[in-house]
PDB file of N, CA and C in Angstrom:
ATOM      1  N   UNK A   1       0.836  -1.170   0.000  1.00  0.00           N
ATOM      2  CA  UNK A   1       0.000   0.000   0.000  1.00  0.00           C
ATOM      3  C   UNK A   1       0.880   1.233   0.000  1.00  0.00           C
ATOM      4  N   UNK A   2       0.576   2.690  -1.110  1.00  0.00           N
ATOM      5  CA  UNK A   2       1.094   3.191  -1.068  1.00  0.00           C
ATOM      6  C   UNK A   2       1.071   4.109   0.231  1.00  0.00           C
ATOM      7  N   UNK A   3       2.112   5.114   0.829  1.00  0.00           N
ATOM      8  CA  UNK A   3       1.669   5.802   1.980  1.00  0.00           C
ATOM      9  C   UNK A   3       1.060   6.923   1.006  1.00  0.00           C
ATOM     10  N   UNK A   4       0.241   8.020   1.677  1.00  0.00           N
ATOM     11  CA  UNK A   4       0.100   8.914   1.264  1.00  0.00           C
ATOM     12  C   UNK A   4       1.043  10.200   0.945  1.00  0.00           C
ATOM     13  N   UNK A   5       1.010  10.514  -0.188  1.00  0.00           N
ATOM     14  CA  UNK A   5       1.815  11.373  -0.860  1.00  0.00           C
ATOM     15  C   UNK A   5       2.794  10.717  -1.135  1.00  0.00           C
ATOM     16  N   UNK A   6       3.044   9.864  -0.811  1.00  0.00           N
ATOM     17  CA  UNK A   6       4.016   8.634  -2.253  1.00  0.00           C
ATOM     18  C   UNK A   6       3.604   8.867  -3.398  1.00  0.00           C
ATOM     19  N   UNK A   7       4.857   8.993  -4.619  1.00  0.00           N
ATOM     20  CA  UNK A   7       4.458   9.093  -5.830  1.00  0.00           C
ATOM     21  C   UNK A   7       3.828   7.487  -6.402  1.00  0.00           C
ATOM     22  N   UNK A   8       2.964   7.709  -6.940  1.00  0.00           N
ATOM     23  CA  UNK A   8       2.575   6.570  -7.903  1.00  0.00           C
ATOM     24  C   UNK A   8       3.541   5.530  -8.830  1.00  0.00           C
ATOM     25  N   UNK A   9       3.694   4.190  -8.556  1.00  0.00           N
ATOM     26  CA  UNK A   9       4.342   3.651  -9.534  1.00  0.00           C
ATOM     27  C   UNK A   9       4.478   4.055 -10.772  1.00  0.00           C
ATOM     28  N   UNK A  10       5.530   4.171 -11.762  1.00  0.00           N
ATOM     29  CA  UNK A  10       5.164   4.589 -13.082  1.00  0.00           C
ATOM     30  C   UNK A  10       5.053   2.937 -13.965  1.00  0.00           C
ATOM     31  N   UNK A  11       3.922   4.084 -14.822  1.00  0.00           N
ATOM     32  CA  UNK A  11       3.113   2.794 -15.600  1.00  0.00           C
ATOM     33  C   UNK A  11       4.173   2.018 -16.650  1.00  0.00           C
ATOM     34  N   UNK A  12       3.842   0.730 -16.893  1.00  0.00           N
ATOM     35  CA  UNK A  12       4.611   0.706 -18.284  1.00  0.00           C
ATOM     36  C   UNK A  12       4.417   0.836 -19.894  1.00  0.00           C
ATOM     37  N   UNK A  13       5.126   1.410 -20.230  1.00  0.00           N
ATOM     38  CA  UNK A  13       4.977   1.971 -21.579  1.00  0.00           C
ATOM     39  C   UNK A  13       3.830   0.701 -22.294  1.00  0.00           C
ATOM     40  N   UNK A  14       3.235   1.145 -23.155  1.00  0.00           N
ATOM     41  CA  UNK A  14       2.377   0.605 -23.922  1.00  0.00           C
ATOM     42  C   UNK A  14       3.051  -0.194 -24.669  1.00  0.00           C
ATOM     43  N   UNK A  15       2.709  -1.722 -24.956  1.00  0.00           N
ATOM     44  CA  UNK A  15       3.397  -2.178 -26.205  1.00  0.00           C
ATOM     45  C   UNK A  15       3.202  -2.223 -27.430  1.00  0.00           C
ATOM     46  N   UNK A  16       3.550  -2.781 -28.658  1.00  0.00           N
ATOM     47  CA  UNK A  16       2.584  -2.763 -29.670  1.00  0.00           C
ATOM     48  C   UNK A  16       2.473  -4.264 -29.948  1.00  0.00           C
ATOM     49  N   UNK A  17       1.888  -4.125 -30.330  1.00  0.00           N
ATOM     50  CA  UNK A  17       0.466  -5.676 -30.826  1.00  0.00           C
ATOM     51  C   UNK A  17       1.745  -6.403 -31.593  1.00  0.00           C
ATOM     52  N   UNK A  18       2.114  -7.634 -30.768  1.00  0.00           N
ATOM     53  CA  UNK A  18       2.635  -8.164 -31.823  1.00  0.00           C
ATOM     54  C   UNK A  18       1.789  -8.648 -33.370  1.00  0.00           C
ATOM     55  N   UNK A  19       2.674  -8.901 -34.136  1.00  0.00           N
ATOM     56  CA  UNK A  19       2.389  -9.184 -35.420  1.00  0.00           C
ATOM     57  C   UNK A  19       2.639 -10.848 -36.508  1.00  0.00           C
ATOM     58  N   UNK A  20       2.081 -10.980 -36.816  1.00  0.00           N
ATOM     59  CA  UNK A  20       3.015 -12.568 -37.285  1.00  0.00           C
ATOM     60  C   UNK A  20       3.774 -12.050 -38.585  1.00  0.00           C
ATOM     61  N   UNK A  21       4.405 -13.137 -38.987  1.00  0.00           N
ATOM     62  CA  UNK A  21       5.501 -12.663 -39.917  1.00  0.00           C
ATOM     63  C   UNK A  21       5.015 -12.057 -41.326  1.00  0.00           C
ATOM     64  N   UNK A  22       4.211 -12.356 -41.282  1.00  0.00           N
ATOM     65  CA  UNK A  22       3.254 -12.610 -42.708  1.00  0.00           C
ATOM     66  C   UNK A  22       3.122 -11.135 -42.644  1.00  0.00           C
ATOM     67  N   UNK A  23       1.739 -10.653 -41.378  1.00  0.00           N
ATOM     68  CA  UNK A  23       1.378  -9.262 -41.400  1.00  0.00           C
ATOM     69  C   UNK A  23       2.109  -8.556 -41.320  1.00  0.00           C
ATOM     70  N   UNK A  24       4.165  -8.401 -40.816  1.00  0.00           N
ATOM     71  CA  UNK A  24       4.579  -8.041 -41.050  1.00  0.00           C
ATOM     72  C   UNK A  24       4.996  -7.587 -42.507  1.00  0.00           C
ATOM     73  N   UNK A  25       5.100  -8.796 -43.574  1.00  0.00           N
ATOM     74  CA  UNK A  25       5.657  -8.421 -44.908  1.00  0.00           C
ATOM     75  C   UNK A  25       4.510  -7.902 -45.441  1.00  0.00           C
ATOM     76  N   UNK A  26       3.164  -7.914 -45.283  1.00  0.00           N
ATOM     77  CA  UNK A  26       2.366  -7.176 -45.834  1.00  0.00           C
ATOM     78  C   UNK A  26       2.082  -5.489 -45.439  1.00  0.00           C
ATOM     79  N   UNK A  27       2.337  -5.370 -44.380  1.00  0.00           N
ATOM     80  CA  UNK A  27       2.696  -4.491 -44.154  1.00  0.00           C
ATOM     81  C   UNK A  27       3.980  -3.138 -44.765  1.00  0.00           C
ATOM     82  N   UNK A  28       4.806  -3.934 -44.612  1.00  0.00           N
ATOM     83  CA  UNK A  28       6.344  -3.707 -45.209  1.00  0.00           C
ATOM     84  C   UNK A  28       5.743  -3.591 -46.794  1.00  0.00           C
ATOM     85  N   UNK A  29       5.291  -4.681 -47.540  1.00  0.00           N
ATOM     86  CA  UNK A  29       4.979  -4.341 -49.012  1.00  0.00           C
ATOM     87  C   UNK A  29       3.780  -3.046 -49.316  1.00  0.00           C
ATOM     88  N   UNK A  30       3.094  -3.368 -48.443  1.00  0.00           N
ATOM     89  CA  UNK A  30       2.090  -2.074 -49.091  1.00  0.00           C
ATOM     90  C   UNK A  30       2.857  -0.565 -48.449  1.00  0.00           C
ATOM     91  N   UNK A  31       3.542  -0.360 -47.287  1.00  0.00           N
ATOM     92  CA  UNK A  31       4.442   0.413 -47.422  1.00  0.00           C
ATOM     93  C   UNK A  31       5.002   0.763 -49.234  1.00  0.00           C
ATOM     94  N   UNK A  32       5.961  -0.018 -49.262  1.00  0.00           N
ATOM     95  CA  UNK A  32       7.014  -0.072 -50.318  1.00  0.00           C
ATOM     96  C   UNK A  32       6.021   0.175 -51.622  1.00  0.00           C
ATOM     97  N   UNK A  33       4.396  -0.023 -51.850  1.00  0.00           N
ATOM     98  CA  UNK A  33       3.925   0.348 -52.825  1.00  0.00           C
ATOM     99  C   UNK A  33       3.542   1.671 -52.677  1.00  0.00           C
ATOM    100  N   UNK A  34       3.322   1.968 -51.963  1.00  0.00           N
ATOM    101  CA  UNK A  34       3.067   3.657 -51.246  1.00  0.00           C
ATOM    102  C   UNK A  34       4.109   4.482 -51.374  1.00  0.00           C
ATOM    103  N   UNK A  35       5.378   4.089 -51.291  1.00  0.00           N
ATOM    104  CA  UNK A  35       6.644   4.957 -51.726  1.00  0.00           C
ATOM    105  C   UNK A  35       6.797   4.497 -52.660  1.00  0.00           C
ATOM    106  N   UNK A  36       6.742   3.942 -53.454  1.00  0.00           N
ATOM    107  CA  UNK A  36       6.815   3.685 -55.074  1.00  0.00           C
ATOM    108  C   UNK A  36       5.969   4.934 -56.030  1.00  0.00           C
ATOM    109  N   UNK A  37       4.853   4.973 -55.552  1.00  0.00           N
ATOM    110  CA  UNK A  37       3.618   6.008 -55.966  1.00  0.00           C
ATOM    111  C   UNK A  37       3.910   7.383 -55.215  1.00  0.00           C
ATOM    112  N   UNK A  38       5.183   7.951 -53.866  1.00  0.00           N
ATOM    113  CA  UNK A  38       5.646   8.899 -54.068  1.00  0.00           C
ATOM    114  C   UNK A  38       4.276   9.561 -52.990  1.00  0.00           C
ATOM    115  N   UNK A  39       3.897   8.279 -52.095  1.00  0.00           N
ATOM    116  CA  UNK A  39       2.829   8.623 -51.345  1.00  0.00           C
ATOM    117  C   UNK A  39       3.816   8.218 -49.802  1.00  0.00           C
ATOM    118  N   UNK A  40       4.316   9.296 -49.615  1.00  0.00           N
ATOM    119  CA  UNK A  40       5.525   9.394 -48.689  1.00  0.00           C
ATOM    120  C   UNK A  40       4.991   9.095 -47.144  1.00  0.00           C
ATOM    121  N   UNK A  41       3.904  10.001 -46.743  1.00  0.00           N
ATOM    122  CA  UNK A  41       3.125  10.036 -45.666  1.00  0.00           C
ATOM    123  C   UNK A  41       2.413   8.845 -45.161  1.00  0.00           C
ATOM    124  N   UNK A  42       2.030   8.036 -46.197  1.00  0.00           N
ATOM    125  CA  UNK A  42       1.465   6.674 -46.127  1.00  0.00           C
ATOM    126  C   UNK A  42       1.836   5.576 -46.200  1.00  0.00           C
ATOM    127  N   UNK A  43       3.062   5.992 -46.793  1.00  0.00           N
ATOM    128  CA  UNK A  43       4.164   4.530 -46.472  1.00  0.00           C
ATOM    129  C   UNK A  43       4.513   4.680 -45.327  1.00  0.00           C
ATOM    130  N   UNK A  44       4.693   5.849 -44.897  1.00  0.00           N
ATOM    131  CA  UNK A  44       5.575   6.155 -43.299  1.00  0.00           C
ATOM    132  C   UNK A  44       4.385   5.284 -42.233  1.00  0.00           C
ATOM    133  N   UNK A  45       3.148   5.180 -42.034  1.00  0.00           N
ATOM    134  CA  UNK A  45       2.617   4.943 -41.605  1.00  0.00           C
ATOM    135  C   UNK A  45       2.532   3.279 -41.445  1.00  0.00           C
ATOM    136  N   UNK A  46       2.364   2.634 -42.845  1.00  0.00           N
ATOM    137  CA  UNK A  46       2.876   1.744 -42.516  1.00  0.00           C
ATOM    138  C   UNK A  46       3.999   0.738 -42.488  1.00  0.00           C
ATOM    139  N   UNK A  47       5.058   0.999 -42.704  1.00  0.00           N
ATOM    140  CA  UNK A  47       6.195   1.059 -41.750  1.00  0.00           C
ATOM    141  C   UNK A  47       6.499   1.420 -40.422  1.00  0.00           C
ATOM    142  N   UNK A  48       6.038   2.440 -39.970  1.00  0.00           N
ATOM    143  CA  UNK A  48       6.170   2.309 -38.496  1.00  0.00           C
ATOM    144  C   UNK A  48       5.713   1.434 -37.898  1.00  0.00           C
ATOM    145  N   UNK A  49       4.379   0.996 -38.394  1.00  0.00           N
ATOM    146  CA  UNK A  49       3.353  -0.148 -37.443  1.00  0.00           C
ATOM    147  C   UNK A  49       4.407  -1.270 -37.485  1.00  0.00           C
ATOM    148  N   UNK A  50       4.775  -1.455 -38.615  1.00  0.00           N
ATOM    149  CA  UNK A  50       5.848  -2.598 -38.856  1.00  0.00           C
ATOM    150  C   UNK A  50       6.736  -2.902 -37.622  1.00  0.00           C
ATOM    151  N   UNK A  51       7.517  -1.427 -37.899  1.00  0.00           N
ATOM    152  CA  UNK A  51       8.379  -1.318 -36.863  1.00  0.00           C
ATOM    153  C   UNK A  51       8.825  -1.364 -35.375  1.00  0.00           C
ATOM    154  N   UNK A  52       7.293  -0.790 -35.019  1.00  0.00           N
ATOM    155  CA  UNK A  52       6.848  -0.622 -33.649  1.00  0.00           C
ATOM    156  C   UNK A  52       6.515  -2.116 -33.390  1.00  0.00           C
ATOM    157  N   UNK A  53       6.068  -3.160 -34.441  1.00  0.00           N
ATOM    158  CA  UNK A  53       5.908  -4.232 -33.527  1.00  0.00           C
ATOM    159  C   UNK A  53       7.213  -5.378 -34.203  1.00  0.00           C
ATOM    160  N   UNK A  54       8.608  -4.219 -34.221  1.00  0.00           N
ATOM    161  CA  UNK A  54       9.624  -4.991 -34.483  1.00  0.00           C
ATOM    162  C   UNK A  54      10.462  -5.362 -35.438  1.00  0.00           C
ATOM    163  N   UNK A  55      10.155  -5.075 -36.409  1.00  0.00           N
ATOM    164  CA  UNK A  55      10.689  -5.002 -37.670  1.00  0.00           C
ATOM    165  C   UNK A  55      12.108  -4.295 -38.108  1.00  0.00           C
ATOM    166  N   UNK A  56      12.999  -4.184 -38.271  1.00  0.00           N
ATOM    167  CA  UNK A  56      14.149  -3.906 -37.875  1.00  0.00           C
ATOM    168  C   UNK A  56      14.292  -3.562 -39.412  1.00  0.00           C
ATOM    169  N   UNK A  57      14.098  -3.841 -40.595  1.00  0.00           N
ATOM    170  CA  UNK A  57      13.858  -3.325 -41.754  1.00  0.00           C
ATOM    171  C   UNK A  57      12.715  -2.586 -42.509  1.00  0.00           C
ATOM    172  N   UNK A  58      11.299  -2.685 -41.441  1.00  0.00           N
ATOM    173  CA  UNK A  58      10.577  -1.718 -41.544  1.00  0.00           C
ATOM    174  C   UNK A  58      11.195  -0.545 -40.636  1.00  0.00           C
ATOM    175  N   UNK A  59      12.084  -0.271 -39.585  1.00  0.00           N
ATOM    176  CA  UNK A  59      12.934   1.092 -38.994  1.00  0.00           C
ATOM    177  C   UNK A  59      13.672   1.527 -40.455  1.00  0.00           C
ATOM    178  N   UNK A  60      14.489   0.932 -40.789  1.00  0.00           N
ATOM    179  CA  UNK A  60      15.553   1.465 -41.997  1.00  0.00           C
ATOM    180  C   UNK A  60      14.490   2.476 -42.615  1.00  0.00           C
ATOM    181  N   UNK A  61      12.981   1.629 -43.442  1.00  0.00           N
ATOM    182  CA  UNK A  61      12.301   2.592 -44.175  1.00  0.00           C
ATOM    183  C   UNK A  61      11.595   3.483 -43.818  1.00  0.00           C
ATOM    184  N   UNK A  62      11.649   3.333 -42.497  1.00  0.00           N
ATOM    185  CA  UNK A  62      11.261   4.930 -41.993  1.00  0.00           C
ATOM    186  C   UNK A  62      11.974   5.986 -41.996  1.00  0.00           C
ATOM    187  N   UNK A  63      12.998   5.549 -41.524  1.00  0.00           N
ATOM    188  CA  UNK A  63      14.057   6.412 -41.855  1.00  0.00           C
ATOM    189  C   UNK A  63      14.107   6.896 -43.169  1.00  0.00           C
ATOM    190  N   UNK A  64      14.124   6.095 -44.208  1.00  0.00           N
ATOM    191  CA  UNK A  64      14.073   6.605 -45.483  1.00  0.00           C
ATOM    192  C   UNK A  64      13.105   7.802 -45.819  1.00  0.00           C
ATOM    193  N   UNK A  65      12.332   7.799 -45.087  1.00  0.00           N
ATOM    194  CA  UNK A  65      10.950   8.737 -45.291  1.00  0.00           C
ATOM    195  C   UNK A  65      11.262   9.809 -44.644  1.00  0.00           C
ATOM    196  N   UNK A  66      12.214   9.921 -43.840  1.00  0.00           N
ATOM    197  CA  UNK A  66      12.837  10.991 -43.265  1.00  0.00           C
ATOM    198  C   UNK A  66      14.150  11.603 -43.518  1.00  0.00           C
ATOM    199  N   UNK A  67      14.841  11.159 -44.703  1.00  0.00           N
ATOM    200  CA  UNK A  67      16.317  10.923 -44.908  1.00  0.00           C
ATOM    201  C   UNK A  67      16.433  11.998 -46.471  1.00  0.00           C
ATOM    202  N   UNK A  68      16.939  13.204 -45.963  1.00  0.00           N
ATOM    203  CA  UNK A  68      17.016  14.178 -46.861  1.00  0.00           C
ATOM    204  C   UNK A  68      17.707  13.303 -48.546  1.00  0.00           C
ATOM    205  N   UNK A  69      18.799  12.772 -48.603  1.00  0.00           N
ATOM    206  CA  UNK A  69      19.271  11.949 -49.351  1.00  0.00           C
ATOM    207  C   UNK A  69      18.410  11.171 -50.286  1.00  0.00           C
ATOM    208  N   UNK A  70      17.965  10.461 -49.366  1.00  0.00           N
ATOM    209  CA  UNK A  70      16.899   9.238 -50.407  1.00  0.00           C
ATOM    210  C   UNK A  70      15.969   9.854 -50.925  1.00  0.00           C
ATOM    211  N   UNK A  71      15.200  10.813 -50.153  1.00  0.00           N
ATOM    212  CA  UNK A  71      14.269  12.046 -50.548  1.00  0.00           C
ATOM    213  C   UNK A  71      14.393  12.324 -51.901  1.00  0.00           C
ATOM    214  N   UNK A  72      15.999  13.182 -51.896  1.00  0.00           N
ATOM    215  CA  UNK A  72      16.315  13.859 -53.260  1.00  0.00           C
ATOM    216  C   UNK A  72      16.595  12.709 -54.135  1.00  0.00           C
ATOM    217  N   UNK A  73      17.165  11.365 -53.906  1.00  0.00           N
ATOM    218  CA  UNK A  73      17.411  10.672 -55.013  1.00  0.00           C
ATOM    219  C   UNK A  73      16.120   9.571 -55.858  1.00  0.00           C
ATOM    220  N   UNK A  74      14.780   9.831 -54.516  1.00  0.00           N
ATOM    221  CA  UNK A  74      13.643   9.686 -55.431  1.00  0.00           C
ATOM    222  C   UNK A  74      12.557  10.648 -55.691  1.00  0.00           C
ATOM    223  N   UNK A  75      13.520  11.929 -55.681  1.00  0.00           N
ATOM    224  CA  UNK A  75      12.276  13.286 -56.113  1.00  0.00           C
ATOM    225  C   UNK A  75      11.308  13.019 -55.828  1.00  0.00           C
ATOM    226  N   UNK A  76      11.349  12.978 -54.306  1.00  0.00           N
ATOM    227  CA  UNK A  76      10.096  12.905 -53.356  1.00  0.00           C
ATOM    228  C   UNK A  76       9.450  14.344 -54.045  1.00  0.00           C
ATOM    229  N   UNK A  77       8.147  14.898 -54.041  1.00  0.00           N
ATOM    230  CA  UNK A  77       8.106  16.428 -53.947  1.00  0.00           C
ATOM    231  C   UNK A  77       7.218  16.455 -52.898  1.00  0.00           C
ATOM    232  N   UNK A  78       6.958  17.766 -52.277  1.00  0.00           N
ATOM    233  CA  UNK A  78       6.270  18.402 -51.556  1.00  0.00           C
ATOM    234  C   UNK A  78       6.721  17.420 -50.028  1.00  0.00           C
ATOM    235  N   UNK A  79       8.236  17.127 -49.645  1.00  0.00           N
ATOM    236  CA  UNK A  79       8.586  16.456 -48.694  1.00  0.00           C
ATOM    237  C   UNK A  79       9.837  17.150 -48.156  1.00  0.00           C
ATOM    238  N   UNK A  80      10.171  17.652 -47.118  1.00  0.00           N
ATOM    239  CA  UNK A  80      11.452  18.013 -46.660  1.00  0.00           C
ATOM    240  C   UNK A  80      11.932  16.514 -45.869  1.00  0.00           C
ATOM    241  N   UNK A  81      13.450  16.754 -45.824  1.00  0.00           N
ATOM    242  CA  UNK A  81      13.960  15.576 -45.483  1.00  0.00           C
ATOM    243  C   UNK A  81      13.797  16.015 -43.489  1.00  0.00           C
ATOM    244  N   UNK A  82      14.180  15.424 -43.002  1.00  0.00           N
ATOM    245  CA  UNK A  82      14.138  15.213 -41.091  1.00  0.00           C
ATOM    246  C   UNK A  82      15.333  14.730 -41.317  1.00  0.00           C
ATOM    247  N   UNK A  83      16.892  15.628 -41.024  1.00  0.00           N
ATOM    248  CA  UNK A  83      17.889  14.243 -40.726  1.00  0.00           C
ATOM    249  C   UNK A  83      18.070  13.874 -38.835  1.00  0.00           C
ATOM    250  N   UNK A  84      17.193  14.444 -37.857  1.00  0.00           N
ATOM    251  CA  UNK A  84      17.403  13.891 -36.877  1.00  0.00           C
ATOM    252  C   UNK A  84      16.083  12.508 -36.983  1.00  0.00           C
ATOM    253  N   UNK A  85      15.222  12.815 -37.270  1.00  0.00           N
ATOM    254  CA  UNK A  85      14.135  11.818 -37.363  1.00  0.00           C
ATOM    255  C   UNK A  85      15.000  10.641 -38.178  1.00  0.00           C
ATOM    256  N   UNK A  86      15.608  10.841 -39.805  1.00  0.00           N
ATOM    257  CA  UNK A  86      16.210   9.697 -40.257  1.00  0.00           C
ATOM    258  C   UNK A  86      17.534   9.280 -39.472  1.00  0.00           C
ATOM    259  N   UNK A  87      18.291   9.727 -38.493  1.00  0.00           N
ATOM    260  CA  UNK A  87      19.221   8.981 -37.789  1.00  0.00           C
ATOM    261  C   UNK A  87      18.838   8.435 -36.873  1.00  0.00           C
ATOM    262  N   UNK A  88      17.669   9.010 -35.890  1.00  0.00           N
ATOM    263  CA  UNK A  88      16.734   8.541 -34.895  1.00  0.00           C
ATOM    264  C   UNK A  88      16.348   7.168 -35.551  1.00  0.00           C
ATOM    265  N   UNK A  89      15.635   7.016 -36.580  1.00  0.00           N
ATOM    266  CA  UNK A  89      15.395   5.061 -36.885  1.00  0.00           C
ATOM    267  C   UNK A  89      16.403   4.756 -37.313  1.00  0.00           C
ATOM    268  N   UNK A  90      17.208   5.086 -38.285  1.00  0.00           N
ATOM    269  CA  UNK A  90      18.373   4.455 -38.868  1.00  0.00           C
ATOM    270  C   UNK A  90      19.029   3.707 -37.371  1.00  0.00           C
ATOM    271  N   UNK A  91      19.238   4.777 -36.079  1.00  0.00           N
ATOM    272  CA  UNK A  91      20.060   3.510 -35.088  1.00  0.00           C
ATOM    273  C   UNK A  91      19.646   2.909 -34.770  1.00  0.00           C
ATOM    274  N   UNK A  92      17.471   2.765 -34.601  1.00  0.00           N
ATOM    275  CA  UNK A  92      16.922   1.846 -33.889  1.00  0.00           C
ATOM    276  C   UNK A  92      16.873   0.587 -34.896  1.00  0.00           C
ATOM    277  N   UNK A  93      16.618   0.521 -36.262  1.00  0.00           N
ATOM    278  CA  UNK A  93      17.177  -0.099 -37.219  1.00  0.00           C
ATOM    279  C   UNK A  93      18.780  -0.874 -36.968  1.00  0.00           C
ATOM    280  N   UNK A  94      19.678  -0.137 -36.792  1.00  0.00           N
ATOM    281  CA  UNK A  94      21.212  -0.718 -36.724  1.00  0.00           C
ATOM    282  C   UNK A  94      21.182  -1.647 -35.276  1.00  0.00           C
ATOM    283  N   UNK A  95      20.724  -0.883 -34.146  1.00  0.00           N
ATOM    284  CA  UNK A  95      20.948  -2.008 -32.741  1.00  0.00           C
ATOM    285  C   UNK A  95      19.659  -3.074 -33.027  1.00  0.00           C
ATOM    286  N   UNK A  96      18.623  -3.130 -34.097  1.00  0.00           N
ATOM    287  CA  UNK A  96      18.091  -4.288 -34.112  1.00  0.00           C
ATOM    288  C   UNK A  96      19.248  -5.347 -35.419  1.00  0.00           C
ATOM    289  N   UNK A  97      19.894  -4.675 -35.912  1.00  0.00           N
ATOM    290  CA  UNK A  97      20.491  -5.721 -36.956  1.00  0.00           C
ATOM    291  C   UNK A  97      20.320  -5.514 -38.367  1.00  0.00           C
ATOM    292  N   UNK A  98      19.733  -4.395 -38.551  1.00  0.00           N
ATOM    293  CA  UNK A  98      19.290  -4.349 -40.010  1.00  0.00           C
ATOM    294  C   UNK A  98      20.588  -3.288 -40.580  1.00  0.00           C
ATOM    295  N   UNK A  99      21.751  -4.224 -41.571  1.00  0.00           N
ATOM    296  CA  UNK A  99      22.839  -3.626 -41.671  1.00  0.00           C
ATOM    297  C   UNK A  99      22.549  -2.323 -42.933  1.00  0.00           C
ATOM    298  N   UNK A 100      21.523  -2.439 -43.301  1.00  0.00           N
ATOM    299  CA  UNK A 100      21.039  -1.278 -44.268  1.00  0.00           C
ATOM    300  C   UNK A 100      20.822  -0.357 -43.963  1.00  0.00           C
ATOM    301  N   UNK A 101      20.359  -0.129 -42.214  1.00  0.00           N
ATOM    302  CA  UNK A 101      20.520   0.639 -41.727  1.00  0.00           C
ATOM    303  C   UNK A 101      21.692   1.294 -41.326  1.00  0.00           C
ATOM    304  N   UNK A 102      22.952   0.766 -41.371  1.00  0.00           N
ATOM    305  CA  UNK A 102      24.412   1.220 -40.765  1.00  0.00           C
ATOM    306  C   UNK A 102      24.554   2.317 -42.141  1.00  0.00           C
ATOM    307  N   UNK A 103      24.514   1.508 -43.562  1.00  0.00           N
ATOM    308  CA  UNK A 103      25.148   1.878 -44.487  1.00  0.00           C
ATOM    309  C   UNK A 103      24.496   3.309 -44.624  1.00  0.00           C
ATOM    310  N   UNK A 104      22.913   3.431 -44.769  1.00  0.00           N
ATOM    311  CA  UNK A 104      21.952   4.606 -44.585  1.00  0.00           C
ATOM    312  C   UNK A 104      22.943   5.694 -43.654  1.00  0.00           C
ATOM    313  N   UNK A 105      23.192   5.833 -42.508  1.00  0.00           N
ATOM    314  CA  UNK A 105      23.831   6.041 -41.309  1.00  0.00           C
ATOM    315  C   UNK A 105      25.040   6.734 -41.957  1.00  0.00           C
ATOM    316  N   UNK A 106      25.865   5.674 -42.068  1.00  0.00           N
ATOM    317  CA  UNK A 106      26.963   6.262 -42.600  1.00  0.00           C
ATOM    318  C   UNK A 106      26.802   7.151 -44.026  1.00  0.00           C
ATOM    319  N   UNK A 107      26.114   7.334 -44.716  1.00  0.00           N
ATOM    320  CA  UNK A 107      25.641   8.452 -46.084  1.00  0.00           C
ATOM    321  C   UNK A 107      25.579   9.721 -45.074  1.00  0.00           C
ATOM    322  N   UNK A 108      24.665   9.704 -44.470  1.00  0.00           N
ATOM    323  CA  UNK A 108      24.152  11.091 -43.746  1.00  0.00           C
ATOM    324  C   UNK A 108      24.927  11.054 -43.494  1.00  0.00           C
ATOM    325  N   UNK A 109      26.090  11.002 -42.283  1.00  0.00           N
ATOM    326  CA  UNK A 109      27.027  11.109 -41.667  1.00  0.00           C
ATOM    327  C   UNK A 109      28.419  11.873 -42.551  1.00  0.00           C
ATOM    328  N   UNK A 110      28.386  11.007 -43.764  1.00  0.00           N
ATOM    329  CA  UNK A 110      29.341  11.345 -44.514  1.00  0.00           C
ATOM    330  C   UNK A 110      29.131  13.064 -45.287  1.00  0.00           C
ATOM    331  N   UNK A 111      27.477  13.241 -45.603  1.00  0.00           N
ATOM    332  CA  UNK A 111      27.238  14.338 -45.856  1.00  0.00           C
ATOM    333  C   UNK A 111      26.983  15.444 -44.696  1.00  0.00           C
ATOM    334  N   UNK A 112      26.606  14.951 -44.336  1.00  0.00           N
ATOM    335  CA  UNK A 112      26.036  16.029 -43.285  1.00  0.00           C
ATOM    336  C   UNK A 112      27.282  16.222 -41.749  1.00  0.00           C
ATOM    337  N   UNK A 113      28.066  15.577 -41.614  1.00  0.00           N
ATOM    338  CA  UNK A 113      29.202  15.771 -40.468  1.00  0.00           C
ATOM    339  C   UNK A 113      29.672  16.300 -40.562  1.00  0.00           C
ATOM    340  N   UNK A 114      30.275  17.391 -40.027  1.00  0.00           N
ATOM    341  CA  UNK A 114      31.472  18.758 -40.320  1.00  0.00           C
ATOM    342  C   UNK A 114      31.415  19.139 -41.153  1.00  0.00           C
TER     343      UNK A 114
END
């Protein structure tokens, strides 16, 4: 029992729904058809879901959706790049294992460092 004026346990973060492998790649693909069509906002969306329930190569393509670079080299329009948002997944991408994410990583880095 807490005493009074004890702070409250803190809650734990929400998880996300795991996914089976399957709804993962469907996920991940209708992403990847959504940035194909240059529908930037809607791939981001689903990719994150991807991601959030683990996907370590749905992180990389978020990043991509945020990654001034890839931006310009698929004439995203009406999109500014985020390079803290694209290094922000690119590492959660790299400490899950997804080495596409390192290489991503190291581009920005190479452009954008000093």
């Amino acid at each position: 029992m807490l005493s009074p004026g004890a702070p409250a346990p803190a809650a734990d973060p929400p998880r996300a729904p795991s996914l089976s492998p399957k709804e993962l790649a469907d996920l991940i693909a209708r992403g990847d058809q959504l940035l194909a069509t240059g529908d930037i906002a809607a791939a981001r969306q689903f990719y994150q879901r991807a991601a959030e329930a683990g996907s370590a190569a749905a992180a990389t393509s978020v990043g991509k959706t945020y990654d001034p670079l890839f931006l310009a080299e698929t004439k995203a329009q009406g999109f500014r790049g985020d390079l803290v948002l694209a290094a922000q997944w690119y590492l959660k991408a790299s400490a899950a294992g997804d080495q596409q994410a390192d290489e991503m990583l190291r581009r920005l880095k190479a452009k954008f460092a000093g």
